[in-house]
C-alpha atoms as a PDB file:
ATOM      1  CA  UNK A   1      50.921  98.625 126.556  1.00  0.00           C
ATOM      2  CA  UNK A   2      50.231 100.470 123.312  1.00  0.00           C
ATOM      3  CA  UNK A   3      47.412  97.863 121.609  1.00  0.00           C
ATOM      4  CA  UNK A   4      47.398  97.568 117.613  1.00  0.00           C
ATOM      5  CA  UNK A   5      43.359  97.617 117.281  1.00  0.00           C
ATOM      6  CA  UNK A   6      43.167  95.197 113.908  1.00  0.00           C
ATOM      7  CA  UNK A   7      40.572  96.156 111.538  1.00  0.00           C
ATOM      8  CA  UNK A   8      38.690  92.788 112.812  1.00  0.00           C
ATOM      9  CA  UNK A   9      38.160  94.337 116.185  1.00  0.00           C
ATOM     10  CA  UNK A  10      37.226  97.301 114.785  1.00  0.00           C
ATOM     11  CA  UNK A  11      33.972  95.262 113.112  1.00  0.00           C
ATOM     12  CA  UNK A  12      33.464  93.199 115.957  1.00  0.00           C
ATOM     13  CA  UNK A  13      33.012  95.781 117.856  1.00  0.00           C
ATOM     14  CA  UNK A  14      30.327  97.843 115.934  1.00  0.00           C
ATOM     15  CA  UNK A  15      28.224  94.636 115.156  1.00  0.00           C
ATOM     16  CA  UNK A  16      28.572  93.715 118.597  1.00  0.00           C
ATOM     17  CA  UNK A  17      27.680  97.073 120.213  1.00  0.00           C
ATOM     18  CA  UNK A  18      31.020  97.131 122.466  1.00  0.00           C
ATOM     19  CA  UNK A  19      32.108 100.560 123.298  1.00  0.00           C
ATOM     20  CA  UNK A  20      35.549 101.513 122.829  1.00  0.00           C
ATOM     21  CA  UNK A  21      35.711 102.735 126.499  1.00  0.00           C
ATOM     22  CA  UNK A  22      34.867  99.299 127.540  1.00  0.00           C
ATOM     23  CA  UNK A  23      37.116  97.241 125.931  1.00  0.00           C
ATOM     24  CA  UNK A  24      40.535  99.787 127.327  1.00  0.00           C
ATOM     25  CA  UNK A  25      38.630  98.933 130.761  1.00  0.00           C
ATOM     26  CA  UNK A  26      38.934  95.819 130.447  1.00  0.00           C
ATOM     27  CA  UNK A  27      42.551  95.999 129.108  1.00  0.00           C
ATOM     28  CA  UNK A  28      43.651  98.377 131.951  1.00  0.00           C
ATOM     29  CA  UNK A  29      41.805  96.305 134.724  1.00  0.00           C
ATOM     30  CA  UNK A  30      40.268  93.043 133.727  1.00  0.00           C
ATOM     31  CA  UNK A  31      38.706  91.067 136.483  1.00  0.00           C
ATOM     32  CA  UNK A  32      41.339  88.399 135.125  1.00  0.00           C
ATOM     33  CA  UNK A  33      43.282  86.851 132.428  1.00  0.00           C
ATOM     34  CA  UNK A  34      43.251  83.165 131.043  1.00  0.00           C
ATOM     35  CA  UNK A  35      45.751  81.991 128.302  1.00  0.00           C
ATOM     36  CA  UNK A  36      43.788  81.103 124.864  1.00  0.00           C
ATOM     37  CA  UNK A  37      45.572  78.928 121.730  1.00  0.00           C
ATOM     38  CA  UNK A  38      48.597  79.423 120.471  1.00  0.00           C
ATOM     39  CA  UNK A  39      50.126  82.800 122.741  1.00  0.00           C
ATOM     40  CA  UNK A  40      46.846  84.397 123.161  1.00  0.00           C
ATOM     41  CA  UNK A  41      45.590  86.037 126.176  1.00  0.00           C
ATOM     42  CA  UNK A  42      41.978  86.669 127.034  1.00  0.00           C
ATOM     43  CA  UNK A  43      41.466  89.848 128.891  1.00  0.00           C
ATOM     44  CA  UNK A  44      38.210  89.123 131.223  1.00  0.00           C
ATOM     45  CA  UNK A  45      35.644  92.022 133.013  1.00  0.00           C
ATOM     46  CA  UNK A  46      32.133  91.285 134.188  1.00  0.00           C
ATOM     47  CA  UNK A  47      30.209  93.986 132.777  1.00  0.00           C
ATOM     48  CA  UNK A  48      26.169  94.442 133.458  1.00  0.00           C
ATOM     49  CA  UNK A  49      25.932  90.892 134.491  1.00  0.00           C
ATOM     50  CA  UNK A  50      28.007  89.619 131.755  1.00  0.00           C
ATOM     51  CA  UNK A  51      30.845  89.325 130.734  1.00  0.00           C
ATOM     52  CA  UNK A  52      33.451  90.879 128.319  1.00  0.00           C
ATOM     53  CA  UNK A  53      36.208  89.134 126.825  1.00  0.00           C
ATOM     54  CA  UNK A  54      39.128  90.088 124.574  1.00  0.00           C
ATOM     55  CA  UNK A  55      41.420  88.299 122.818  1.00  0.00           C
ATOM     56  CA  UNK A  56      45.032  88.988 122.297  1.00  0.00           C
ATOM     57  CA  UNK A  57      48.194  87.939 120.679  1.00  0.00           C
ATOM     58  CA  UNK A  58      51.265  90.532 121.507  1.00  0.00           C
ATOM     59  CA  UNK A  59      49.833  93.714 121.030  1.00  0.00           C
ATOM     60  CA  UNK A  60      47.362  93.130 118.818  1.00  0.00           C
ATOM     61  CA  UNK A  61      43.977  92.971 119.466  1.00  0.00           C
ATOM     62  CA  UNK A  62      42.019  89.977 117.795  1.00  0.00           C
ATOM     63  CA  UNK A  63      38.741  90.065 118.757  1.00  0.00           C
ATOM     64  CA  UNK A  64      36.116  90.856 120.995  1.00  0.00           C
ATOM     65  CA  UNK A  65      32.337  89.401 122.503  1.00  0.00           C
ATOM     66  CA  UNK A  66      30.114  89.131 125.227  1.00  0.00           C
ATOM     67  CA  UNK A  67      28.683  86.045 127.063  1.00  0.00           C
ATOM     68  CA  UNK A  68      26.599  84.714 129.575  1.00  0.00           C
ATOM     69  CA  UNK A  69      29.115  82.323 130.300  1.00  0.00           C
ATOM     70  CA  UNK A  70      30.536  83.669 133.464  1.00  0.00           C
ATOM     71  CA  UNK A  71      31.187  80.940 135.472  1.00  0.00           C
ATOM     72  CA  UNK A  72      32.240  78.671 132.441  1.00  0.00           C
ATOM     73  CA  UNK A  73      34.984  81.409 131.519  1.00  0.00           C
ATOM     74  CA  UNK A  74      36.193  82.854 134.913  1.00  0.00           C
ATOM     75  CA  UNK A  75      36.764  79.156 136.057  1.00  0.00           C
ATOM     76  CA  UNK A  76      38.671  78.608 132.978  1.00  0.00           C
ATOM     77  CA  UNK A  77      41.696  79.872 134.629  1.00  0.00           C
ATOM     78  CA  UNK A  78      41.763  77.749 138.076  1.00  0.00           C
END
């Protein structure tokens, strides 16, 4: 899919410290995929013992973070 990267993303992302490279990994070949609100998708990958999550609606990207959370978020889905 060609991603829109909104300009919040873009933010996100450099107050975060997220690499670009990381977030198309996790695009390409998350570990999984939940459904968020509304027709969002959350695109999951477990990433130096934590895990990376980013949020989508179409094509657009919405937003990206980090957590701890594993379990709590990769259960989400079952």
């Amino acid at each position: 899919m060609d991603w829109h990267w909104t300009q919040h993303i873009l933010i996100q992302m450099e107050e975060r410290e997220i690499p670009k490279d990381l977030v198309e990994m996790t695009l390409e070949s998350p570990d999984n995929m939940v459904k968020g609100k509304k027709s969002r998708m959350i695109y999951q990958k477990i990433v130096s013992g934590k895990l990376l999550r980013v949020v989508t609606e179409g094509d657009l990207l919405i937003t990206v973070y980090m957590t701890e959370k594993i379990r709590k978020y990769m259960e989400e889905g079952d």
